[in-house]
Protein backbone atom coordinates (compact mmCIF):
# COMPACT_ATOMS: atom_id res chain seq x y z
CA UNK A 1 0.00 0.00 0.00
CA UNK A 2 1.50 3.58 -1.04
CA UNK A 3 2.34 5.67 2.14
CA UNK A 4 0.17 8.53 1.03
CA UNK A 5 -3.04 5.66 0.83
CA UNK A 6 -2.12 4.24 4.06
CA UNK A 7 -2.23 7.43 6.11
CA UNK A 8 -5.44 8.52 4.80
CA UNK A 9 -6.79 5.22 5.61
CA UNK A 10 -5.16 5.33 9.03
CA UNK A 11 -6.88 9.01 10.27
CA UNK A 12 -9.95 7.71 8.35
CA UNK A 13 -10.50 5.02 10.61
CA UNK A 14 -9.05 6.66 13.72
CA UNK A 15 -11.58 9.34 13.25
CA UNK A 16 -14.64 7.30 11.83
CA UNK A 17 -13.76 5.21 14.96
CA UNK A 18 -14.00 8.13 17.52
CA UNK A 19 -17.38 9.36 15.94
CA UNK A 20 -19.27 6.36 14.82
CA UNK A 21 -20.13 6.15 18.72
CA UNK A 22 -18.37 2.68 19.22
CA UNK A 23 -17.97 1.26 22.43
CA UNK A 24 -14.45 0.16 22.46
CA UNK A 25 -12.48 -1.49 25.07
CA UNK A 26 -9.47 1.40 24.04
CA UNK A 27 -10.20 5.15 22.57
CA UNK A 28 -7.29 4.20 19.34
CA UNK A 29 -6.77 1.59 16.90
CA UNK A 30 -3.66 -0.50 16.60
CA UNK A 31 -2.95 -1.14 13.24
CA UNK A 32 0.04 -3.05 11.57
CA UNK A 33 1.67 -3.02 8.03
CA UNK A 34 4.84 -4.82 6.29
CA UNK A 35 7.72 -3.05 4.96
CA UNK A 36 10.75 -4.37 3.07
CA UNK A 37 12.55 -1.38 4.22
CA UNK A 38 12.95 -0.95 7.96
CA UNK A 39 15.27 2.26 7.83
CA UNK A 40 13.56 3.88 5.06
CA UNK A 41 10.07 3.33 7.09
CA UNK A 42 11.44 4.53 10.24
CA UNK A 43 12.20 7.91 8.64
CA UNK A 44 9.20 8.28 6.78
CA UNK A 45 6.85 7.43 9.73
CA UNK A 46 9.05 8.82 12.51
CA UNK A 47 10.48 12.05 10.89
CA UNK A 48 8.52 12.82 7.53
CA UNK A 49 5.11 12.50 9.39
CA UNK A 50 6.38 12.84 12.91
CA UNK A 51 5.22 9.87 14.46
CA UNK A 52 6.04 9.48 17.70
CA UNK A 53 8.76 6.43 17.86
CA UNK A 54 7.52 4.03 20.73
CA UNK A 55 9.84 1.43 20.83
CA UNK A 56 11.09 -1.47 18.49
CA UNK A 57 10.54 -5.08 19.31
CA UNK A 58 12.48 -7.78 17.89
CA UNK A 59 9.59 -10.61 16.74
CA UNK A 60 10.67 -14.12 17.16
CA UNK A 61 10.88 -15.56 13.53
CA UNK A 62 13.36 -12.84 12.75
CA UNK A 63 12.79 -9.29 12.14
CA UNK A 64 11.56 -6.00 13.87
CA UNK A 65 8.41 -4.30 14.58
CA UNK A 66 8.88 -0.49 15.18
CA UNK A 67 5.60 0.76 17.42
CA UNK A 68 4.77 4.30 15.88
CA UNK A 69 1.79 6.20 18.25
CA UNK A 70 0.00 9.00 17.25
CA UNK A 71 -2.90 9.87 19.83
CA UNK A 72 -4.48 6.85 21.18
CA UNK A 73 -3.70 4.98 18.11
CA UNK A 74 -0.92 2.24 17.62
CA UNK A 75 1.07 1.84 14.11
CA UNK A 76 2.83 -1.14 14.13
CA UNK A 77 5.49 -1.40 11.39
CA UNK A 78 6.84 -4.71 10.89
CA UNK A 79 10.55 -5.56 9.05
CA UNK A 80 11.51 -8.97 8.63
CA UNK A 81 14.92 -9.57 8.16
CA UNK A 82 13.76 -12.25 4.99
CA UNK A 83 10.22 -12.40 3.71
CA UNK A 84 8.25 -14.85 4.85
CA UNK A 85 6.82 -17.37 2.56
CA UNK A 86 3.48 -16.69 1.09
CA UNK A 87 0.76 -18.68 2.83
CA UNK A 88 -2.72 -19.57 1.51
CA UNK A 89 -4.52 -16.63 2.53
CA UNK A 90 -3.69 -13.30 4.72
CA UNK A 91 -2.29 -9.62 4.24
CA UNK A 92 0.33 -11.13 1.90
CA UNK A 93 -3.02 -12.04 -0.82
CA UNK A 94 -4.62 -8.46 -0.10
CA UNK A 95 -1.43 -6.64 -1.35
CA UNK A 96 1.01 -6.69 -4.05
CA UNK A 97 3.79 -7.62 -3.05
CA UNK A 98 5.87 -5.08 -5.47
CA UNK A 99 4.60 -2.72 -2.73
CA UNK A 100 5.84 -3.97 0.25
């Protein structure tokens, strides 16, 4: 998903969220994307859009995922150090891959 498409879709649903009248356990959303590019994601999220930078976790089948908050909400940017291989069904068969 292009940057530009995934932050509109990211305020959309914080703010349709907020004033749909939900009753949600939190007041934010927590949502998590792949990158192939773990530096170059850090410095668009963190400085080009000024994300506050959370913390990085290492995830056990190799790899990173850099928490990004902005309000209430939770972006959760995930690097792995190789691709995973493409299961049956999931994120990797809603995207193209070219953009990961």
């Amino acid at each position: 998903m292009k940057p530009t498409l995934f932050l509109a879709f990211f305020i959309l649903a914080a703010v349709a969220a907020s004033a749909s009248g939900l009753d949600m356990l939190k007041p934010g959303l927590d949502i998590g994307i792949l990158v192939s590019d773990a530096a170059k994601a850090k410095e668009f999220y963190g400085e080009t859009l000024g994300l506050k930078h959370i913390g990085t976790i290492d995830m056990p089948n190799g790899g990173k995922m850099m928490r990004f908050q902005s309000g209430a909400s939770v972006l959760k940017v995930i690097a792995y150090d190789k691709v995973p291989p493409k299961g049956p069904s999931g994120v990797r068969e809603a995207i193209d891959p070219g953009e990961v």
